[in-house]
C-alpha atoms as a PDB file:
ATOM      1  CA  UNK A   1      82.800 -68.421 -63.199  1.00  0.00           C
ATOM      2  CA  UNK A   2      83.061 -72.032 -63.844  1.00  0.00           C
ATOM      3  CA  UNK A   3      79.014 -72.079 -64.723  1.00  0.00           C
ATOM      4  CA  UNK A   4      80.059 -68.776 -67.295  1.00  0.00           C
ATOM      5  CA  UNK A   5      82.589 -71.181 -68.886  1.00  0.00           C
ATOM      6  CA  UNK A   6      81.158 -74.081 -69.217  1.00  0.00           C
ATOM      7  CA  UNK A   7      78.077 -72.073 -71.133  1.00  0.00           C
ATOM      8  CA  UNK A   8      80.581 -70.704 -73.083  1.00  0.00           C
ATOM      9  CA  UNK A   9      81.759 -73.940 -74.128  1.00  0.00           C
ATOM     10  CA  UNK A  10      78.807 -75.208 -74.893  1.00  0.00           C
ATOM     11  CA  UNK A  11      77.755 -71.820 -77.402  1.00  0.00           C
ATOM     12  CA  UNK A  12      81.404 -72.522 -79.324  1.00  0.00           C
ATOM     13  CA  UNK A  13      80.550 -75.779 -79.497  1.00  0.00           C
ATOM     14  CA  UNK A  14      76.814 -75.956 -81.083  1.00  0.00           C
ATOM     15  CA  UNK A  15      78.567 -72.402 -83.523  1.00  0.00           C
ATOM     16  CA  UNK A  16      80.997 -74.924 -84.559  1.00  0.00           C
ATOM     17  CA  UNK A  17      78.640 -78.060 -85.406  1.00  0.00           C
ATOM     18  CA  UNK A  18      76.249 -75.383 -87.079  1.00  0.00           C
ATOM     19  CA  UNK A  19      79.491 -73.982 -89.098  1.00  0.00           C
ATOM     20  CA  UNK A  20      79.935 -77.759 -90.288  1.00  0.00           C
ATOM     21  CA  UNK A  21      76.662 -78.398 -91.009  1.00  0.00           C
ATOM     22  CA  UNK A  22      76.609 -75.640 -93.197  1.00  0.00           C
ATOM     23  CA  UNK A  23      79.313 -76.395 -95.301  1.00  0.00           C
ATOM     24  CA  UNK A  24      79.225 -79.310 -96.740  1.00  0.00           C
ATOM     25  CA  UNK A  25      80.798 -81.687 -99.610  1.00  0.00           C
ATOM     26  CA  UNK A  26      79.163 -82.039-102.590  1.00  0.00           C
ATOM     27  CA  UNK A  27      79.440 -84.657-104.999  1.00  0.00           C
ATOM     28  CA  UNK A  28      78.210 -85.251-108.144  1.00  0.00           C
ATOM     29  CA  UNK A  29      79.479 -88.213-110.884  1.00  0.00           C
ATOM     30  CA  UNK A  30      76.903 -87.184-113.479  1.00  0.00           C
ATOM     31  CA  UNK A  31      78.980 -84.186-114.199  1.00  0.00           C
ATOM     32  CA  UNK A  32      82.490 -84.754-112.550  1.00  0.00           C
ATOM     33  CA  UNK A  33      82.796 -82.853-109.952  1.00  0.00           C
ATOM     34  CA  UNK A  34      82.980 -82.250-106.433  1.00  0.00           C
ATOM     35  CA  UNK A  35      82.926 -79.147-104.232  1.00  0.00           C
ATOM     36  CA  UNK A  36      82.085 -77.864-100.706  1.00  0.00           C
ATOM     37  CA  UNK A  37      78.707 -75.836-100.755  1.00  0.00           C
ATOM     38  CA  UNK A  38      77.179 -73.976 -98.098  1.00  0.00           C
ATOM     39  CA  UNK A  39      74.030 -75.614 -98.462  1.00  0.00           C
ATOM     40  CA  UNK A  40      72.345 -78.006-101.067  1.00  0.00           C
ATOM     41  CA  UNK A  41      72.172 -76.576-104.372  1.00  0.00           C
ATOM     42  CA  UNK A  42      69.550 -76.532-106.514  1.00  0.00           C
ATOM     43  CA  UNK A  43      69.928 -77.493-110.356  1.00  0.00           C
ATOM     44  CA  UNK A  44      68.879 -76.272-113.588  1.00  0.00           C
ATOM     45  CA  UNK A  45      69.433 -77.033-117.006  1.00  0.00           C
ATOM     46  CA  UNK A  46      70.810 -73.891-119.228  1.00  0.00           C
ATOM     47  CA  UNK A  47      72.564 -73.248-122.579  1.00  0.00           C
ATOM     48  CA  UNK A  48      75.687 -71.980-123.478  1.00  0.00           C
ATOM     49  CA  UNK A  49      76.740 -69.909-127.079  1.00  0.00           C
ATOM     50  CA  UNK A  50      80.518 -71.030-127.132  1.00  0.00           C
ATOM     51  CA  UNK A  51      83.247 -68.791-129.215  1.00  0.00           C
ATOM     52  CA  UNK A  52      82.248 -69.992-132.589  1.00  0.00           C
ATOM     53  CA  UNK A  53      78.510 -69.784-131.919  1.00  0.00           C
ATOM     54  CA  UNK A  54      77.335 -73.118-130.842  1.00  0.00           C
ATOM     55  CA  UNK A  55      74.671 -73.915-128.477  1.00  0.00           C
ATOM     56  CA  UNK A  56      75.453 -76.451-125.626  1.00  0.00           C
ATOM     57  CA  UNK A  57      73.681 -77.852-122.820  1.00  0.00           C
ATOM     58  CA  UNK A  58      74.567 -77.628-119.500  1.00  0.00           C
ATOM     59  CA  UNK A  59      73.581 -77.747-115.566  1.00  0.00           C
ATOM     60  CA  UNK A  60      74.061 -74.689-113.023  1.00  0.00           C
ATOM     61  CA  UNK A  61      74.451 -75.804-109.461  1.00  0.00           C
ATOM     62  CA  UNK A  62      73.657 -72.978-107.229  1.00  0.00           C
ATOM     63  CA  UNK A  63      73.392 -71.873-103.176  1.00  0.00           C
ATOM     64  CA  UNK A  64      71.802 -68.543-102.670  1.00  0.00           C
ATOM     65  CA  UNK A  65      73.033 -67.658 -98.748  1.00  0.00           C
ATOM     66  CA  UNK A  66      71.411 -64.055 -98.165  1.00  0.00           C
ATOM     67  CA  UNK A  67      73.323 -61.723-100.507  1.00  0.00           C
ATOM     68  CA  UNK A  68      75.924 -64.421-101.035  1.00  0.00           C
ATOM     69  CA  UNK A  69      75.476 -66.487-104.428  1.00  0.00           C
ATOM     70  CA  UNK A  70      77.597 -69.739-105.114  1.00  0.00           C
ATOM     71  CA  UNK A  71      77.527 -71.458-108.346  1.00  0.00           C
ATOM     72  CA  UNK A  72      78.977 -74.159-110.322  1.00  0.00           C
ATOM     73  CA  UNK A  73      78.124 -74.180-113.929  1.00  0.00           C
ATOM     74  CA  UNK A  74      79.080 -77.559-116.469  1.00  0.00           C
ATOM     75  CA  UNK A  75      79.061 -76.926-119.806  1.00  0.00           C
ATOM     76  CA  UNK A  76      78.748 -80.298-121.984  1.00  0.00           C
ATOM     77  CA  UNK A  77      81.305 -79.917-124.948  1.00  0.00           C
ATOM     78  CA  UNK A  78      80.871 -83.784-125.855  1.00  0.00           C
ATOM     79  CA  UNK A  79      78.765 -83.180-128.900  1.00  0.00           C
ATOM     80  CA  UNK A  80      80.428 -80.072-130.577  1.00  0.00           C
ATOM     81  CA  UNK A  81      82.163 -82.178-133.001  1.00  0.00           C
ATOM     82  CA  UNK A  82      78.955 -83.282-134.346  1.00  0.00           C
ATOM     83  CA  UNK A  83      78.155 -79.692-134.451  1.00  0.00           C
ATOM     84  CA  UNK A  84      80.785 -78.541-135.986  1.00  0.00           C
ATOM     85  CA  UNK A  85      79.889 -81.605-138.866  1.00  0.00           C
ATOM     86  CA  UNK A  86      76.542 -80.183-139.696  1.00  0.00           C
ATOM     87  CA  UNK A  87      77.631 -76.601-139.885  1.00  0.00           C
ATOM     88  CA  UNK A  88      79.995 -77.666-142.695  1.00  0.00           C
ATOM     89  CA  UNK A  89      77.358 -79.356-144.465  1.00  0.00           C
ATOM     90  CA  UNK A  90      76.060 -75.974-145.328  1.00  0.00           C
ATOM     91  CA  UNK A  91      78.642 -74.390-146.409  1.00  0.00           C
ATOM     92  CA  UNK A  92      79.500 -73.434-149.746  1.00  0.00           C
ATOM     93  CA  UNK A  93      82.322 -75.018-150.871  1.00  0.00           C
ATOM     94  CA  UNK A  94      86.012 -73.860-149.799  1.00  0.00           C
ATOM     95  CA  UNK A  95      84.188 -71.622-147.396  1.00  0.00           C
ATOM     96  CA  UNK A  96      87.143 -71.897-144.723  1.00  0.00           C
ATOM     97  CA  UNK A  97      85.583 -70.217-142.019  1.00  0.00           C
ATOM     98  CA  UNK A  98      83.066 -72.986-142.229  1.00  0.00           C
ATOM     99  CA  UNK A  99      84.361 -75.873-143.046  1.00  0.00           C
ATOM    100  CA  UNK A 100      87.417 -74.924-140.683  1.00  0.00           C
ATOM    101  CA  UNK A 101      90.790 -77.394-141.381  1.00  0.00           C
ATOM    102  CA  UNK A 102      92.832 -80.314-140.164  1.00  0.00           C
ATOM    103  CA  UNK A 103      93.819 -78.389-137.274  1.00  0.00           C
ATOM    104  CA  UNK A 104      90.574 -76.787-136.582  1.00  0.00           C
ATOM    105  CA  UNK A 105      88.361 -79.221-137.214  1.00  0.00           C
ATOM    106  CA  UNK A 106      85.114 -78.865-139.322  1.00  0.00           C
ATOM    107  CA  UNK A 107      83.366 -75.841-138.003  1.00  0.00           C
ATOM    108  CA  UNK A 108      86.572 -75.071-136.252  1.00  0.00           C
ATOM    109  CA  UNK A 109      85.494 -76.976-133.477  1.00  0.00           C
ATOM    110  CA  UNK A 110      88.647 -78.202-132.454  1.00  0.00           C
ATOM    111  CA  UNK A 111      89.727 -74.507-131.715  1.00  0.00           C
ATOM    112  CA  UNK A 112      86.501 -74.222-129.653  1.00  0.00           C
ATOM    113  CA  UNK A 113      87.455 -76.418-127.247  1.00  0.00           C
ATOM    114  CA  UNK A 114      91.052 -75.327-127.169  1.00  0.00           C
ATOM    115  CA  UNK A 115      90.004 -71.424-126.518  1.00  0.00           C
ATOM    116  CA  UNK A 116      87.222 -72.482-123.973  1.00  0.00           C
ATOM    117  CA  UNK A 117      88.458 -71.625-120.770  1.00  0.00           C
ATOM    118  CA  UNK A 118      90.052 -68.444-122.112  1.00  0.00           C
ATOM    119  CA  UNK A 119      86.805 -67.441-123.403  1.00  0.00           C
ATOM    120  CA  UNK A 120      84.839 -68.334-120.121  1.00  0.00           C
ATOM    121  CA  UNK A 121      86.948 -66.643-118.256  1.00  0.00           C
ATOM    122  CA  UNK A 122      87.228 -63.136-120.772  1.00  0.00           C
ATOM    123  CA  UNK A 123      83.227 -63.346-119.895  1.00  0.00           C
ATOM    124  CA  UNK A 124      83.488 -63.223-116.470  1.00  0.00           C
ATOM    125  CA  UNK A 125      86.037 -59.745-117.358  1.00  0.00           C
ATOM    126  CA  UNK A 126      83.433 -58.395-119.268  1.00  0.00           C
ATOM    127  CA  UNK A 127      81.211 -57.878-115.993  1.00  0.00           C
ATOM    128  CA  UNK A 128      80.469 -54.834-114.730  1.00  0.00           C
ATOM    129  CA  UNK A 129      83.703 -55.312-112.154  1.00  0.00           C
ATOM    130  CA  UNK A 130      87.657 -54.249-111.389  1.00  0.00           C
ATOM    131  CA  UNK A 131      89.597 -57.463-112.335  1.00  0.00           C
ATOM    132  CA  UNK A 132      92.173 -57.846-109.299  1.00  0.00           C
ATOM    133  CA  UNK A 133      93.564 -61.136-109.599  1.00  0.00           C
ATOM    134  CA  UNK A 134      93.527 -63.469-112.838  1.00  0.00           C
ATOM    135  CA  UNK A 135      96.333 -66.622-112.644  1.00  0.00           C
ATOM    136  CA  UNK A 136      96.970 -69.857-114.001  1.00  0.00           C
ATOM    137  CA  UNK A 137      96.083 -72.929-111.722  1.00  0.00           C
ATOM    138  CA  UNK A 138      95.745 -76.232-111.140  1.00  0.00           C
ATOM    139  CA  UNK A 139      92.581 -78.575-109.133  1.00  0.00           C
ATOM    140  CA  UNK A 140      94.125 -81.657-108.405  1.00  0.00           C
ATOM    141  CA  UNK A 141      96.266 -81.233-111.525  1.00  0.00           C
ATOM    142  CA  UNK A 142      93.339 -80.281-113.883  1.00  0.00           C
ATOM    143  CA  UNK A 143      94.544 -76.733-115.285  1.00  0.00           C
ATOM    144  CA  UNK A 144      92.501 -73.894-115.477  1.00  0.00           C
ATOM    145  CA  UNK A 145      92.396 -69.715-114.558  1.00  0.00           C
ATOM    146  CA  UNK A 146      91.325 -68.407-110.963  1.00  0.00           C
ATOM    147  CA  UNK A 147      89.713 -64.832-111.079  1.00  0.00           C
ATOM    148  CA  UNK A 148      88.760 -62.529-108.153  1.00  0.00           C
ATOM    149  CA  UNK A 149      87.087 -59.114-109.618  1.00  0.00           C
ATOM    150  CA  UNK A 150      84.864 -56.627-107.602  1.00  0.00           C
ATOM    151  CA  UNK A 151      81.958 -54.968-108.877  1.00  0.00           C
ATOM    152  CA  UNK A 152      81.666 -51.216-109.556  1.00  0.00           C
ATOM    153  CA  UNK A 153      78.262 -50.668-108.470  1.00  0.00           C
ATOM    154  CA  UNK A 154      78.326 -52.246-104.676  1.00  0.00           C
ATOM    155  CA  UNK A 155      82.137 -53.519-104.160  1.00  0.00           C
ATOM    156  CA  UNK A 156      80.891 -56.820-104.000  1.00  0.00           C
ATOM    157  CA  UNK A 157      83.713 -59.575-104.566  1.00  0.00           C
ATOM    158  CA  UNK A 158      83.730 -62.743-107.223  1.00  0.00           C
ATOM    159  CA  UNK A 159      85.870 -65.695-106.884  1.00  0.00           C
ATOM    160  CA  UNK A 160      86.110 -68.040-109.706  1.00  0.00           C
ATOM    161  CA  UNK A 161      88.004 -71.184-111.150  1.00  0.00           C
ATOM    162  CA  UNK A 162      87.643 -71.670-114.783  1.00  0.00           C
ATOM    163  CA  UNK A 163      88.777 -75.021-115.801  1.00  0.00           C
ATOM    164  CA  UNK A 164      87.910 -77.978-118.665  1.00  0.00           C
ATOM    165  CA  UNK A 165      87.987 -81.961-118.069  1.00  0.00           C
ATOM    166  CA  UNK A 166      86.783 -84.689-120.045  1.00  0.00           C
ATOM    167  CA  UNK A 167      85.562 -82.018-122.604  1.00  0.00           C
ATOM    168  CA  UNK A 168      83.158 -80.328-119.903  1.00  0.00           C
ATOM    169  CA  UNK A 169      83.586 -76.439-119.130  1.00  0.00           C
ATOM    170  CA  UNK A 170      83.247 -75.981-115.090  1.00  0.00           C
ATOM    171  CA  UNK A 171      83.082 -72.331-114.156  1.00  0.00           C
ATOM    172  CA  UNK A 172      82.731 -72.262-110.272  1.00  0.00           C
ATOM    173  CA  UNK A 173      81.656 -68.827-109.091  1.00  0.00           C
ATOM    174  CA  UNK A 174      81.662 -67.294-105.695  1.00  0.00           C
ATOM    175  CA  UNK A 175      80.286 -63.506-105.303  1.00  0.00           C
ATOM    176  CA  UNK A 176      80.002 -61.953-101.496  1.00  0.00           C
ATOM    177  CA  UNK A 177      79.056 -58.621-100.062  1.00  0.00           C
ATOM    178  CA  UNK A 178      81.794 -55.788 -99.223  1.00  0.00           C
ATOM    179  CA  UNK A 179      83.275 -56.640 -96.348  1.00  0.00           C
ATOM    180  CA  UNK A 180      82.771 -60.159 -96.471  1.00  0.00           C
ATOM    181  CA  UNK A 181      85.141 -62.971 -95.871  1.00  0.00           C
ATOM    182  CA  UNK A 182      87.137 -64.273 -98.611  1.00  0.00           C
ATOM    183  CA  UNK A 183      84.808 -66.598-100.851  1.00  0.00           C
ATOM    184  CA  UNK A 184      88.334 -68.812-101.254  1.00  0.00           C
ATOM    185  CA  UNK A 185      87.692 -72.164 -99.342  1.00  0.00           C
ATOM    186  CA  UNK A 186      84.503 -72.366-102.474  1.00  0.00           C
ATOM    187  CA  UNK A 187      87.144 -71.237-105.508  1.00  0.00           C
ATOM    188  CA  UNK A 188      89.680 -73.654-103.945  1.00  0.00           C
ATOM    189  CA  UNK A 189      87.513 -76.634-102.967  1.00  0.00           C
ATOM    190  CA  UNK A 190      86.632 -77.518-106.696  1.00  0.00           C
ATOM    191  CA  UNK A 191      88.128 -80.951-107.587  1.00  0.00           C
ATOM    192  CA  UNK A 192      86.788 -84.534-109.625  1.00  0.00           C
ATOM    193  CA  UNK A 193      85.250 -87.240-110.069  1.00  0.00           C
ATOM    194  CA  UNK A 194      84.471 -90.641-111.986  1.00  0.00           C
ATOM    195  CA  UNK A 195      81.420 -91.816-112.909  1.00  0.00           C
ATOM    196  CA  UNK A 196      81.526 -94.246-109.639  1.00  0.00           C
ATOM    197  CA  UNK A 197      81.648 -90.779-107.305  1.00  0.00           C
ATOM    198  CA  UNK A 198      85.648 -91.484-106.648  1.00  0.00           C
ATOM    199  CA  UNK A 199      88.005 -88.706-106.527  1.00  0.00           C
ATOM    200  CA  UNK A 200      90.244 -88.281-108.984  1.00  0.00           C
ATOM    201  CA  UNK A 201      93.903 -86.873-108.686  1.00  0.00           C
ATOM    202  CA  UNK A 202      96.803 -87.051-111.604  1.00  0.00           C
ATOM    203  CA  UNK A 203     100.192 -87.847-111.132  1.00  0.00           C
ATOM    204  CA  UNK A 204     100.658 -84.868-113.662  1.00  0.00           C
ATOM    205  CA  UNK A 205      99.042 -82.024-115.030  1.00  0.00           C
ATOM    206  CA  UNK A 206      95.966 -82.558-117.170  1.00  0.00           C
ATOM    207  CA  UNK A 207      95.125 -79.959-120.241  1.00  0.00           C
ATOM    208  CA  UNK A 208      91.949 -80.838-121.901  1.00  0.00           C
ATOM    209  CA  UNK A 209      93.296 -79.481-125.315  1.00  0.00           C
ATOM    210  CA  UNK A 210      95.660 -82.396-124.948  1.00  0.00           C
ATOM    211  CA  UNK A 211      94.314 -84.929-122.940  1.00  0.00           C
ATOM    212  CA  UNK A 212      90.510 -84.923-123.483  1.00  0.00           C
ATOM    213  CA  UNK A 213      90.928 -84.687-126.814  1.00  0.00           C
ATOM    214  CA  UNK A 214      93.278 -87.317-126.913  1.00  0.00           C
ATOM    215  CA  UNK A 215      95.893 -85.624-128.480  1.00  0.00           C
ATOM    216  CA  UNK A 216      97.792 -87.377-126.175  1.00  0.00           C
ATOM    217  CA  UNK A 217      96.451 -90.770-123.251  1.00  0.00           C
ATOM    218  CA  UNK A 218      95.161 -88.886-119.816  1.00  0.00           C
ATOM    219  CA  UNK A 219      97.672 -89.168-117.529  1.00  0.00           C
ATOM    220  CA  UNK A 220      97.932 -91.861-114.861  1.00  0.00           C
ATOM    221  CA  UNK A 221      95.822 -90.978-111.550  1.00  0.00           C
ATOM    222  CA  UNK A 222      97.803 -90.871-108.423  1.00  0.00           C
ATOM    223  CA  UNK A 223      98.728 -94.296-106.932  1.00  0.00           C
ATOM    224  CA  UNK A 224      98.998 -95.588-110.527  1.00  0.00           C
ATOM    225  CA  UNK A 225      95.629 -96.071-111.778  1.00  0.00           C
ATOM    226  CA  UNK A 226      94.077 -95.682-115.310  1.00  0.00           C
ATOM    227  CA  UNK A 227      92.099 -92.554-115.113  1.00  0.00           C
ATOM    228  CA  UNK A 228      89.053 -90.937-117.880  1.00  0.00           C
ATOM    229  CA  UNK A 229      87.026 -92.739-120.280  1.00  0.00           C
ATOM    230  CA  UNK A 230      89.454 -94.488-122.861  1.00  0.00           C
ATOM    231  CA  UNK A 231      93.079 -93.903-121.458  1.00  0.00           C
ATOM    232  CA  UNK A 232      94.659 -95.642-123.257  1.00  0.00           C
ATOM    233  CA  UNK A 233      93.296 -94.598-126.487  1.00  0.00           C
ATOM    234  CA  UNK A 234      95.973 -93.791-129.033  1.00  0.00           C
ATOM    235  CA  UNK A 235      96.440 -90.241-130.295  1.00  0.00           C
ATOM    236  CA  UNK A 236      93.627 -88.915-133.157  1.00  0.00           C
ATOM    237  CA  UNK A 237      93.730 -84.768-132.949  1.00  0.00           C
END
């Protein structure tokens, strides 16, 4: 009996170091952002047509675990202003839809950025899936929309987190078989971080319209700190 436990023990025991090895947390500064994976991804490069039709770069992160997929994609927003500058170069004059406004932005970039996460996320609705659960929400006070939808072919289930910071788009994207556990602990995991690999936290809630934008100074990081790149910039959207 005491030789049956003691083997038992041991079986828990090398499950639950296996378990941890699996999982694992990720980091990565280039791109802001840190999850737990159940593996290392691998990374490619990829484009992405926003809302008003402009073509931005980004990275997918991705862990392929039998039929389960796990994915982080970053969408680089940084140089859509730029964008939105030569588009308006070629349009005819007073050509609104163009040249956009002061609230807009030339090539109505401005409201590209504002609409992104609502747009990411109406793409992940358009799947061939039953949307079940769409909410507001916040990763370490960075605002953004958690979906769960399940497909209509197979029943498989998606869990994702839509969310912008420091004008990048992160759409973090967990499908698994019917039947499956809960994909949740990869949806929820999804936080940030500086260019040095810290975390970063706010002491309030951060909306990219606003704050990476600088409509308004990113708010102060928990325990005080300065947080983003030029905090204390003053207001110019």
């Amino acid at each position: 009996m005491r030789t049956t436990v003691l083997v038992l023990a041991v079986i828990l025991s090398v499950s639950g170091i296996a378990a941890a090895q699996e999982w694992a947390d990720y980091s990565n500064p280039r791109d802001g952002f840190k999850i737990i994976f159940p593996g290392q991804p691998t990374v490619s490069t990829t484009t992405w047509t926003s809302e008003h039709g402009y073509v931005l770069p980004g990275r997918v992160y991705t862990v392929d675990k039998g039929k389960e997929h796990y994915s982080v994609t970053v969408v680089d927003y940084t140089g859509i202003e730029q964008l939105g500058i030569e588009r308006a170069k070629g349009c005819p004059p007073r050509a609104n839809v163009c040249t956009g406004n002061d609230l807009g932005g030339l090539g109505f970039w401005k409201h590209d950025v504002r609409g992104a996460v609502v747009y990411a996320s109406h793409k992940l609705m358009q799947r061939d899936a039953k949307l079940t659960d769409f909410v507001w929400s916040q990763h370490d006070l960075v605002e953004g929309h958690e979906l769960q939808l399940t497909n209509n072919a197979d029943q498989s289930r998606t869990y994702a987190f839509v969310a912008m910071h420091e004008m990048k788009l992160y759409i973090v994207d967990a499908t698994v078989p019917k039947n499956s556990p809960p994909a949740t602990l990869f949806q929820t995991s999804m936080g940030w971080v500086d260019k040095d690999g810290k975390g970063i936290r706010y002491q309030i809630i951060y909306a990219n319209e606003l704050h990476g934008m600088r409509v308004y100074p990113v708010p102060p990081l928990a325990g005080g700190a300065p947080a983003g790149r030029g905090a204390g910039a003053a207001p110019n959207q």
